[in-house]
Protein backbone atom coordinates (compact mmCIF):
# COMPACT_ATOMS: atom_id res chain seq x y z
CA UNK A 1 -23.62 9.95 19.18
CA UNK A 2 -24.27 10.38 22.96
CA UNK A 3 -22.17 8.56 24.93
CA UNK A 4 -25.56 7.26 27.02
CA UNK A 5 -25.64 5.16 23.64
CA UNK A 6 -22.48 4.52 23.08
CA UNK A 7 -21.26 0.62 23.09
CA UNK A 8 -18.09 0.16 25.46
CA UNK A 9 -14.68 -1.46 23.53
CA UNK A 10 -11.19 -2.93 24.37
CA UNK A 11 -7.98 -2.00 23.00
CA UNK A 12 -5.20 -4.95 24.20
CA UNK A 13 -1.81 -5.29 22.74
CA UNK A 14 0.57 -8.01 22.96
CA UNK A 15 2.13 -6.97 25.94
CA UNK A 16 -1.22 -6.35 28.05
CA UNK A 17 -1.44 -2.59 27.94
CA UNK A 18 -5.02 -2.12 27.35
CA UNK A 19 -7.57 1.18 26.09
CA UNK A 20 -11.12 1.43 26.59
CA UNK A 21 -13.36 3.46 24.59
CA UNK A 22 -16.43 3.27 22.87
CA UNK A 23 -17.14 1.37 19.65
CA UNK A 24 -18.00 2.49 16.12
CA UNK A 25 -18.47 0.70 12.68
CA UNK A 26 -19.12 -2.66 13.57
CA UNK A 27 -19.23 -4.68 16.83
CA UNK A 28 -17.35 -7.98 17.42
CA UNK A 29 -13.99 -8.74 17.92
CA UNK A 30 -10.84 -8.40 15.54
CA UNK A 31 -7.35 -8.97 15.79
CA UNK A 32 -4.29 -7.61 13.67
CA UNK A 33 -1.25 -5.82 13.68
CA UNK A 34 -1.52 -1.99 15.59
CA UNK A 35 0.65 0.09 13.53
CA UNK A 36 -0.05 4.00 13.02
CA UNK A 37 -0.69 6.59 10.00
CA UNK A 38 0.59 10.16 10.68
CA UNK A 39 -1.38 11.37 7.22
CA UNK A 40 -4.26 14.71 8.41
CA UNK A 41 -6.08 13.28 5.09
CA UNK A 42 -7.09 10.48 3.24
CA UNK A 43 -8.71 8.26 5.53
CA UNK A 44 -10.74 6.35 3.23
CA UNK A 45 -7.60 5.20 1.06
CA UNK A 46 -6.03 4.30 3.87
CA UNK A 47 -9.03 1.83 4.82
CA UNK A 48 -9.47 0.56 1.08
CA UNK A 49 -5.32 -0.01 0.29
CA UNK A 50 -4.69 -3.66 0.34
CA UNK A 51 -1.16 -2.80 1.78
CA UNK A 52 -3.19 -2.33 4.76
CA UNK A 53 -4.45 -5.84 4.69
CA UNK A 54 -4.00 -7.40 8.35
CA UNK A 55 -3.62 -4.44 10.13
CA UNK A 56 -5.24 -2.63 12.42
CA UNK A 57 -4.73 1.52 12.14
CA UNK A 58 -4.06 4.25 14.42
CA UNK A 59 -5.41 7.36 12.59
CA UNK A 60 -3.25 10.15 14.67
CA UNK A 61 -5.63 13.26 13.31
CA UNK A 62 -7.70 14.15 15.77
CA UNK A 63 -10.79 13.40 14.46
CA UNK A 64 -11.97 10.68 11.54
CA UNK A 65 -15.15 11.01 9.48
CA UNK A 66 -15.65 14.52 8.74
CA UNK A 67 -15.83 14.25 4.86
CA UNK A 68 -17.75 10.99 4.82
CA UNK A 69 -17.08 8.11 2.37
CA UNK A 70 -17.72 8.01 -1.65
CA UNK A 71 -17.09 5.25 -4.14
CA UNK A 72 -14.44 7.57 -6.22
CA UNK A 73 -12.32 7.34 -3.19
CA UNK A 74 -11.46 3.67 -3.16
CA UNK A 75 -8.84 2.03 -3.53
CA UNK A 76 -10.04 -1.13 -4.00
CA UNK A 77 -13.95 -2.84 -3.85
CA UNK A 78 -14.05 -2.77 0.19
CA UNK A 79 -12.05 -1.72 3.85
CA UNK A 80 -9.10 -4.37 3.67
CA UNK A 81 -8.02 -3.08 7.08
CA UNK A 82 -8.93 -5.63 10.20
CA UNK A 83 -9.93 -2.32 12.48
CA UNK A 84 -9.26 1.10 13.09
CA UNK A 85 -8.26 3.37 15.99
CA UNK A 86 -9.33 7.34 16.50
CA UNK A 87 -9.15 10.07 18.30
CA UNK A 88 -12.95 11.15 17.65
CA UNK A 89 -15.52 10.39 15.27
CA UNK A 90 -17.76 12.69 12.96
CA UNK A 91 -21.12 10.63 12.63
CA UNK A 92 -22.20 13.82 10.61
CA UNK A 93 -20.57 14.72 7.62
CA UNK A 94 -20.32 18.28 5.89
CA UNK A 95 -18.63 17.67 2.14
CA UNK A 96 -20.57 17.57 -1.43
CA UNK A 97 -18.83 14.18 -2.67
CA UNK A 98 -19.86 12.26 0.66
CA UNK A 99 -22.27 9.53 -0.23
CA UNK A 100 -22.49 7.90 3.56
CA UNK A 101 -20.87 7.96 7.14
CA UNK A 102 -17.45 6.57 7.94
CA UNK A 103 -18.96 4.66 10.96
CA UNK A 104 -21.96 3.90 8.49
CA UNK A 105 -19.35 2.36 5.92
CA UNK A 106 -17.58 0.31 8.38
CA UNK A 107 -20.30 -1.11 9.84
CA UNK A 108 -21.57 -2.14 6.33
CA UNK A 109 -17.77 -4.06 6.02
CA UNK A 110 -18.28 -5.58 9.08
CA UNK A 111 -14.93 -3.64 10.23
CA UNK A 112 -14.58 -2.84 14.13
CA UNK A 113 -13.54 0.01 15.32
CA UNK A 114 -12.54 2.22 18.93
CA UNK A 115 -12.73 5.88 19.58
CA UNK A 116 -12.10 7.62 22.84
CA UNK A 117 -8.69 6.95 23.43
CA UNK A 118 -5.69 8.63 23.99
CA UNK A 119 -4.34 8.01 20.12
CA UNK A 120 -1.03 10.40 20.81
CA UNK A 121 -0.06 8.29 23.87
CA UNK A 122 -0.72 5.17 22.15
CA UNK A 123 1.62 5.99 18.90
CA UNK A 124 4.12 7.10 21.13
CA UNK A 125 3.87 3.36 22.57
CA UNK A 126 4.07 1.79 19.17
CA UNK A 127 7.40 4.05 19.17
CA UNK A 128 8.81 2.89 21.53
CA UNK A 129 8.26 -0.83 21.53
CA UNK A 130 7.37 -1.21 17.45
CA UNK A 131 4.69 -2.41 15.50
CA UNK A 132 2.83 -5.18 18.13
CA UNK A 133 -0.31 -7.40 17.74
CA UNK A 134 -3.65 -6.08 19.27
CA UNK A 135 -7.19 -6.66 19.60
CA UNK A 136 -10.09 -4.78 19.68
CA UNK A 137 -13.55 -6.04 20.83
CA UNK A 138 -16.71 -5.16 22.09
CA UNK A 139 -17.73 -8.62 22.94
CA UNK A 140 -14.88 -9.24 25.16
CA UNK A 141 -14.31 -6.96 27.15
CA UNK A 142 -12.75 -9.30 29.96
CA UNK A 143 -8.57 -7.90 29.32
CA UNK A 144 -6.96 -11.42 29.99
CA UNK A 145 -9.45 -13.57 27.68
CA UNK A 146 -8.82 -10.68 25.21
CA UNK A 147 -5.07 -10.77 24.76
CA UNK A 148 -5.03 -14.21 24.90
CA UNK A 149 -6.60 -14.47 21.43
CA UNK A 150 -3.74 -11.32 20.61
CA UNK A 151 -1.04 -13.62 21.46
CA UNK A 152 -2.55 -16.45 19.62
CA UNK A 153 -2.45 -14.98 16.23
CA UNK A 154 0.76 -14.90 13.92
CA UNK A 155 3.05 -12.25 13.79
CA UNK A 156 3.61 -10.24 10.40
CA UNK A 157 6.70 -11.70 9.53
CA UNK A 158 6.67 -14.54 7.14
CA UNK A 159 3.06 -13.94 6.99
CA UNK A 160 2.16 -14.02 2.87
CA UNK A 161 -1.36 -11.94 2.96
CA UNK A 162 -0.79 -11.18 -0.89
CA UNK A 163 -3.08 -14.26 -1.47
CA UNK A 164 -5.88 -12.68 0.15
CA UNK A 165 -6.24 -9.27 -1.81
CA UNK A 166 -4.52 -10.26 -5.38
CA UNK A 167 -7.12 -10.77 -8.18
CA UNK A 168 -8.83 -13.90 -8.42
CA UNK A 169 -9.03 -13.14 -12.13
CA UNK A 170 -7.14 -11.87 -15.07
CA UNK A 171 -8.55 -8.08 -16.39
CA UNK A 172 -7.97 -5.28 -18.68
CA UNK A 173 -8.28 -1.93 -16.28
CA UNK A 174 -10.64 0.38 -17.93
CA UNK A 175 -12.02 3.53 -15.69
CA UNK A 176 -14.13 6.05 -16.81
CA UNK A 177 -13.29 8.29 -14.38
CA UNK A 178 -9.73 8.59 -15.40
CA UNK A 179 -9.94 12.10 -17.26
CA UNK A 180 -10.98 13.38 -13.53
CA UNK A 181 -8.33 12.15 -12.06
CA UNK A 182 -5.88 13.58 -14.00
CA UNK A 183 -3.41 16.01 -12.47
CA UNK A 184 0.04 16.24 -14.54
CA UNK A 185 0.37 18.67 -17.17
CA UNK A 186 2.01 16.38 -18.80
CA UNK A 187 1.20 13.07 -18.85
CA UNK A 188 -0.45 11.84 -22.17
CA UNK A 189 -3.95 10.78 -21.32
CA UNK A 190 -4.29 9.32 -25.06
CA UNK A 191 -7.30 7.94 -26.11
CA UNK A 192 -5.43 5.21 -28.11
CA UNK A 193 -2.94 3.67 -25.70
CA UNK A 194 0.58 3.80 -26.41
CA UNK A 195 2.04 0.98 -24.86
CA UNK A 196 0.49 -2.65 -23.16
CA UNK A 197 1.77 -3.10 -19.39
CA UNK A 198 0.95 -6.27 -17.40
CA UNK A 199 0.83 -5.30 -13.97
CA UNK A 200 1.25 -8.43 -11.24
CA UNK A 201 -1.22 -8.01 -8.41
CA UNK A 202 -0.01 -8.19 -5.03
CA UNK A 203 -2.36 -6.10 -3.74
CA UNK A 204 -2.98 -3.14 -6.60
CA UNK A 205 -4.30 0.39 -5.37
CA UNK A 206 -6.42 1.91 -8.32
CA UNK A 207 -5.03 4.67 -8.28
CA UNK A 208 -1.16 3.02 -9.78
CA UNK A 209 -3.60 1.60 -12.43
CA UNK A 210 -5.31 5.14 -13.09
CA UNK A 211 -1.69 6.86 -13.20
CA UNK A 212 -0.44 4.09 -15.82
CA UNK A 213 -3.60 4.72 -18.32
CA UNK A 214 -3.10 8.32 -17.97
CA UNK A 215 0.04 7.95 -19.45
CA UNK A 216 -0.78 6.17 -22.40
CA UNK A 217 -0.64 2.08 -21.22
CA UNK A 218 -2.93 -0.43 -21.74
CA UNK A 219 -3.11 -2.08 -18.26
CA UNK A 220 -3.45 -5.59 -18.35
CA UNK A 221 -4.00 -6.65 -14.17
CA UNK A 222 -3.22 -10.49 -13.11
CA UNK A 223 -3.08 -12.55 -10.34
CA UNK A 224 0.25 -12.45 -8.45
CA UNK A 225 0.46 -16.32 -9.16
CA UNK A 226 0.58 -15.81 -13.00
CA UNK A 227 2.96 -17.78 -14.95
CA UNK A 228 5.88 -15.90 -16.96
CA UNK A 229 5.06 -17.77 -19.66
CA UNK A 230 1.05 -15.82 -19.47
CA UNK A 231 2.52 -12.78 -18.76
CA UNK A 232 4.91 -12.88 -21.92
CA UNK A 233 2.23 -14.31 -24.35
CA UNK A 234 0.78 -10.91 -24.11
CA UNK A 235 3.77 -9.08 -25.51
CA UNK A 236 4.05 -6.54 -23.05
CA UNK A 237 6.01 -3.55 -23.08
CA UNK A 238 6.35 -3.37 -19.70
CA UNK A 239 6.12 -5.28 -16.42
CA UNK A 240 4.59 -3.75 -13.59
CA UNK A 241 5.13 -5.32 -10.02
CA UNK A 242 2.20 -3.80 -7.32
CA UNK A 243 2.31 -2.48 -3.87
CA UNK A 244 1.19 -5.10 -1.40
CA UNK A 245 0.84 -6.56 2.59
CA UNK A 246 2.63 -8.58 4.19
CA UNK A 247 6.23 -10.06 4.63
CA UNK A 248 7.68 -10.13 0.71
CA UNK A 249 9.65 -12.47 1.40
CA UNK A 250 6.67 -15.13 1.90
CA UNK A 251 5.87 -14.13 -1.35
CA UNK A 252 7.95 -16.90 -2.80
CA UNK A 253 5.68 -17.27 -6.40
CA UNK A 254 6.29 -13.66 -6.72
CA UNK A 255 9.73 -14.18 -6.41
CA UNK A 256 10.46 -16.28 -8.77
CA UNK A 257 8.02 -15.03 -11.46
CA UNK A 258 9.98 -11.57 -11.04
CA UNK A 259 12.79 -13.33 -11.37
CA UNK A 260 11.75 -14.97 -14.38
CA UNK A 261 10.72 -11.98 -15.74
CA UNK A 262 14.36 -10.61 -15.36
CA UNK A 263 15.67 -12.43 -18.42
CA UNK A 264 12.67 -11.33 -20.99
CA UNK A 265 15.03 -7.71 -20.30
CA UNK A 266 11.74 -5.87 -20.43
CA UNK A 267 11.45 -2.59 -18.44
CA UNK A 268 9.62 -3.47 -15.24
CA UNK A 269 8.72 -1.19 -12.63
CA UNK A 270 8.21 -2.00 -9.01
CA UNK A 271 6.48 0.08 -6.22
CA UNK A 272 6.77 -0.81 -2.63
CA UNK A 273 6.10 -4.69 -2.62
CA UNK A 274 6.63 -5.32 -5.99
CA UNK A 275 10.24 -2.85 -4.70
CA UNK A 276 10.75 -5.51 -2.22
CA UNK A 277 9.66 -8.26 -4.45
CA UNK A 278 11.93 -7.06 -7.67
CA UNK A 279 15.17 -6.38 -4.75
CA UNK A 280 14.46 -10.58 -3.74
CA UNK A 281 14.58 -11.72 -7.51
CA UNK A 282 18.15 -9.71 -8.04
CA UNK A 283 19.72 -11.76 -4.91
CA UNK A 284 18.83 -8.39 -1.89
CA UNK A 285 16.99 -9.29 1.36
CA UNK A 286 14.63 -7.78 3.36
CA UNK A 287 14.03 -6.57 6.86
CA UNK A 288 11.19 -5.42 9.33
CA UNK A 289 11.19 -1.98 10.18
CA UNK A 290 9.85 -1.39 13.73
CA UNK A 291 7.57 0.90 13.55
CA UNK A 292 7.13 1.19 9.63
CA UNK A 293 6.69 4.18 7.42
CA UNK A 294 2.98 5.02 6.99
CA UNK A 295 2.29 9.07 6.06
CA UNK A 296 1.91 11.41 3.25
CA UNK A 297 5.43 13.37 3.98
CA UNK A 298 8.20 11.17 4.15
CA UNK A 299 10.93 12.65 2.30
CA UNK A 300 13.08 10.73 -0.27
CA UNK A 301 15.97 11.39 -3.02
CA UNK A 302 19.51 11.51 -3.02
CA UNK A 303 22.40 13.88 -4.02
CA UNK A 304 20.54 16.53 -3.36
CA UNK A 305 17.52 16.17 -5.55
CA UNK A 306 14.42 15.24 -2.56
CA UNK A 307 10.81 14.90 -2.89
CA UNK A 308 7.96 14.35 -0.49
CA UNK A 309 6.17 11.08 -1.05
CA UNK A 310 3.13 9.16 0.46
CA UNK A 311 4.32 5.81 2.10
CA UNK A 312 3.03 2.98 4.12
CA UNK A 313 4.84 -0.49 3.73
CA UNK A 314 6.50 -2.62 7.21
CA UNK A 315 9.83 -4.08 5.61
CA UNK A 316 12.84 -2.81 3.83
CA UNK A 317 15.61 -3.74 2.12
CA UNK A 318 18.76 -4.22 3.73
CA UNK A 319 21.35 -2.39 1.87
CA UNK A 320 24.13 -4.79 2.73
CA UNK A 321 22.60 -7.60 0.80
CA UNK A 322 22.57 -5.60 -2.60
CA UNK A 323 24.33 -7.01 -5.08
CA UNK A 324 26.81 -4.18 -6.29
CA UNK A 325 27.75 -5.35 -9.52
CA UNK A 326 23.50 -5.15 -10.76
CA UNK A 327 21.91 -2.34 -8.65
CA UNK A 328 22.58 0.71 -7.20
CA UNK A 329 20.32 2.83 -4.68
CA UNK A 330 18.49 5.61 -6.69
CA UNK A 331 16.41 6.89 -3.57
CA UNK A 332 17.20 6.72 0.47
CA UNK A 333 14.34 7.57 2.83
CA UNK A 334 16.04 10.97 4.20
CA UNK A 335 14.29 10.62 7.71
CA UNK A 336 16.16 7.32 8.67
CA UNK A 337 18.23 6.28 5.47
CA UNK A 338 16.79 3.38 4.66
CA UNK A 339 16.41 2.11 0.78
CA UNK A 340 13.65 3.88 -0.85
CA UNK A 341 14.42 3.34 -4.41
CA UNK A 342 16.76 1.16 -7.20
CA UNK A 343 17.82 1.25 -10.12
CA UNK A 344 19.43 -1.93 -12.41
CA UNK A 345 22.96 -0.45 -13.81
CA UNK A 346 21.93 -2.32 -16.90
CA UNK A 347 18.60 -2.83 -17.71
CA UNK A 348 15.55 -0.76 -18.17
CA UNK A 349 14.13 -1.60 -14.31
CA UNK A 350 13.37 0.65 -11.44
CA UNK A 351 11.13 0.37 -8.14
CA UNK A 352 10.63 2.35 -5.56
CA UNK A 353 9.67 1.56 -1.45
CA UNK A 354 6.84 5.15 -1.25
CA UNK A 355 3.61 5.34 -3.81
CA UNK A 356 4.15 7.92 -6.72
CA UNK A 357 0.37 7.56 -7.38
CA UNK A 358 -0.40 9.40 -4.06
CA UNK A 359 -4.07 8.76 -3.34
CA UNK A 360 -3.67 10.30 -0.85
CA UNK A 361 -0.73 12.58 -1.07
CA UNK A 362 1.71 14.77 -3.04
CA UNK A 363 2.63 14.42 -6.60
CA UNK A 364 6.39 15.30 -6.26
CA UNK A 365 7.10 11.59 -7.55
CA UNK A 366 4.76 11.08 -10.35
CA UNK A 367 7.53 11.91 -12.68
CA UNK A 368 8.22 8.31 -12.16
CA UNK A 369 5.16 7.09 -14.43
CA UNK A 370 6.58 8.90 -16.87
CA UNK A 371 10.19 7.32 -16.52
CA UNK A 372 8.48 3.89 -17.35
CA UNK A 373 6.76 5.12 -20.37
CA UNK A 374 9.89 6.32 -21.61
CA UNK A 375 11.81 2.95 -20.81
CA UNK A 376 9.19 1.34 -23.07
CA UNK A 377 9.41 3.64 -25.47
CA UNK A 378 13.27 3.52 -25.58
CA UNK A 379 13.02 -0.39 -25.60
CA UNK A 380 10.56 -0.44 -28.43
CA UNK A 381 12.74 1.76 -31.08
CA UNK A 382 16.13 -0.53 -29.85
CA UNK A 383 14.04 -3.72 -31.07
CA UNK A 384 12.75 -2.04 -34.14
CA UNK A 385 16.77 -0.91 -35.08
CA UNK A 386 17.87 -4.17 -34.08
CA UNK A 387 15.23 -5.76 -36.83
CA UNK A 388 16.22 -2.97 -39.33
């Protein structure tokens, strides 16, 4: 787009530092949290991930837009971001699976966003002083009146957002597209599922639900306000506890359902929130990281054994508040140590703080699908010995 056409925007953050650029997607004004994503693909999953919900994104690739937007590429129905932040935009893309624009798409979601700015100087910023409210607008474009609507909206912590992208209904998952998706060697992808998981829904990427049928489960998706008593009159072999926004520890419902959940002694599996979420129910607290993790190369393991995983979540849990006796840490984030994965001494239950379903991202972690499956399947022959 010529700039001669181009609509002028306004970057503030909390603390009045202030951008101008020029607009793309829609116009309007929009206020979230400015945090930034260090992944050079996958912009479009990044848009559509409901962890994402309440935030606004620095992209810090150069340049966004150059493969378009396509439905297979979702990772939920719409953009659950508030606005985004680039380098450069592509109005023109060049790729075979590209159905319409980036700009195009986000104007169609009514989702602001500003290019034109310095994005390396401003994620150096967000460095330094953390993850900070911010507002971008091309209707105001006066900087005082503009960060005094930043400084009127709540900050992320205690801030329960998991009511605004959980499922309003209860579903089976069922995607046709599943065989295309498929990628391990040696996961299952039976036609007759194996197993029945009920997965909570604090904010669900498809992709986790895509990765569970592929490995034989029935996926059964509910709202994150579901009884225990629901979720056990389906029988399930496994509990599955979703990724999500927001502060878990707002998520009090959640809480206590996992907890709940805890005496059925069903294998559950937690990734990212439902990590956080699962660590809360077993007596662990959580913290806000300043900055966050948000990238496709964080590594993670422990004793030696490390993989490179696809992450993007605000809080952690604080290892002092783990309660020795019942967990130990299966995975630290090797890049700053902090809890990226646990493991009950006891029971069949597991979570970890990155995404083994990638979307974008590598696969090094998908092994952990897998690992679920075989909890269920080791739970199911226990019960039928018991019987016998």
């Amino acid at each position: 787009m010529p700039l001669s056409d181009a609509i002028p925007a306004l970057l503030v953050l909390a603390d009045g530092t202030t951008y101008r650029g020029w607009s793309f997607g829609a116009t309007g004004t929009t206020i979230g949290e400015v945090v930034f994503n260090t992944g050079m693909t996958g912009y479009q999953e990044v848009l559509t991930d409901p962890s994402y919900c309440g935030q606004i994104v620095v992209f810090t690739y150069p340049e966004l837009g150059n493969t378009g937007v396509n439905p297979d590429d979702e990772e939920s129905t719409k953009p659950q971001i508030r606005g985004t932040i680039a380098r450069n935009i592509c109005y023109q893309p060049s790729n075979w699976r590209s159905t319409q624009s980036f700009p195009d798409y986000l104007k169609q979601h009514q989702i602001p966003g500003i290019y034109g700015i310095d994005t390396r100087a401003l994620t150096r910023k967000i460095r330094a002083v953390g993850a900070i409210n911010g507002g971008i607008s091309t209707a105001i474009l006066d900087e005082a009146e503009l960060l005094e609507q930043v400084l009127a909206a709540p900050n992320m912590t205690g801030l329960n957002l998991v009511r605004e992208v959980t499922t309003s209904e209860i579903y089976e998952w069922s995607d046709p597209t599943t065989p295309v998706w498929e990628f391990s060697p040696d996961a299952t992808a039976n036609s007759q599922p194996s197993f029945t998981v009920v997965a909570l829904d604090f904010g669900v990427k498809r992709n986790i639900l895509r990765r569970l049928a592929s490995h034989g489960c029935r996926v059964i998706v509910v709202p994150a306000n579901t009884s225990p008593e629901v979720i056990l009159n389906y029988n399930p072999d496994g509990i599955f506890l979703s990724n999500g926004p927001g502060d878990p520890a707002a998520v009090i419902e959640g809480i206590a359902t996992a907890k709940a959940l805890l005496e059925s002694q069903k294998p559950i599996f937690g990734i990212c929130m439902g990590h956080q979420i699962l660590g809360h129910a077993l007596g662990a607290e959580t913290f806000k990281l300043k900055f966050g993790h948000r990238g496709l190369n964080q590594p993670a393991g422990l004793q030696q054994r490390v993989e490179i995983t696809s992450q993007n979540h605000s809080f952690a849990i604080d290892p002092d508040s783990l309660p020795a006796a019942l967990l130990e840490i299966s995975h630290l984030n090797l890049n700053d140590r902090t809890v990226a994965g646990l493991r009950h001494k006891s029971l069949p239950i597991f979570s970890v703080q990155y995404h083994p379903e990638a979307s974008p991202g590598p696969h090094d972690a998908d092994y952990l699908f897998a690992q679920f499956v075989q909890a269920m399947g080791d739970a199911r022959q226990a019960a039928i010995a018991k019987v016998s």
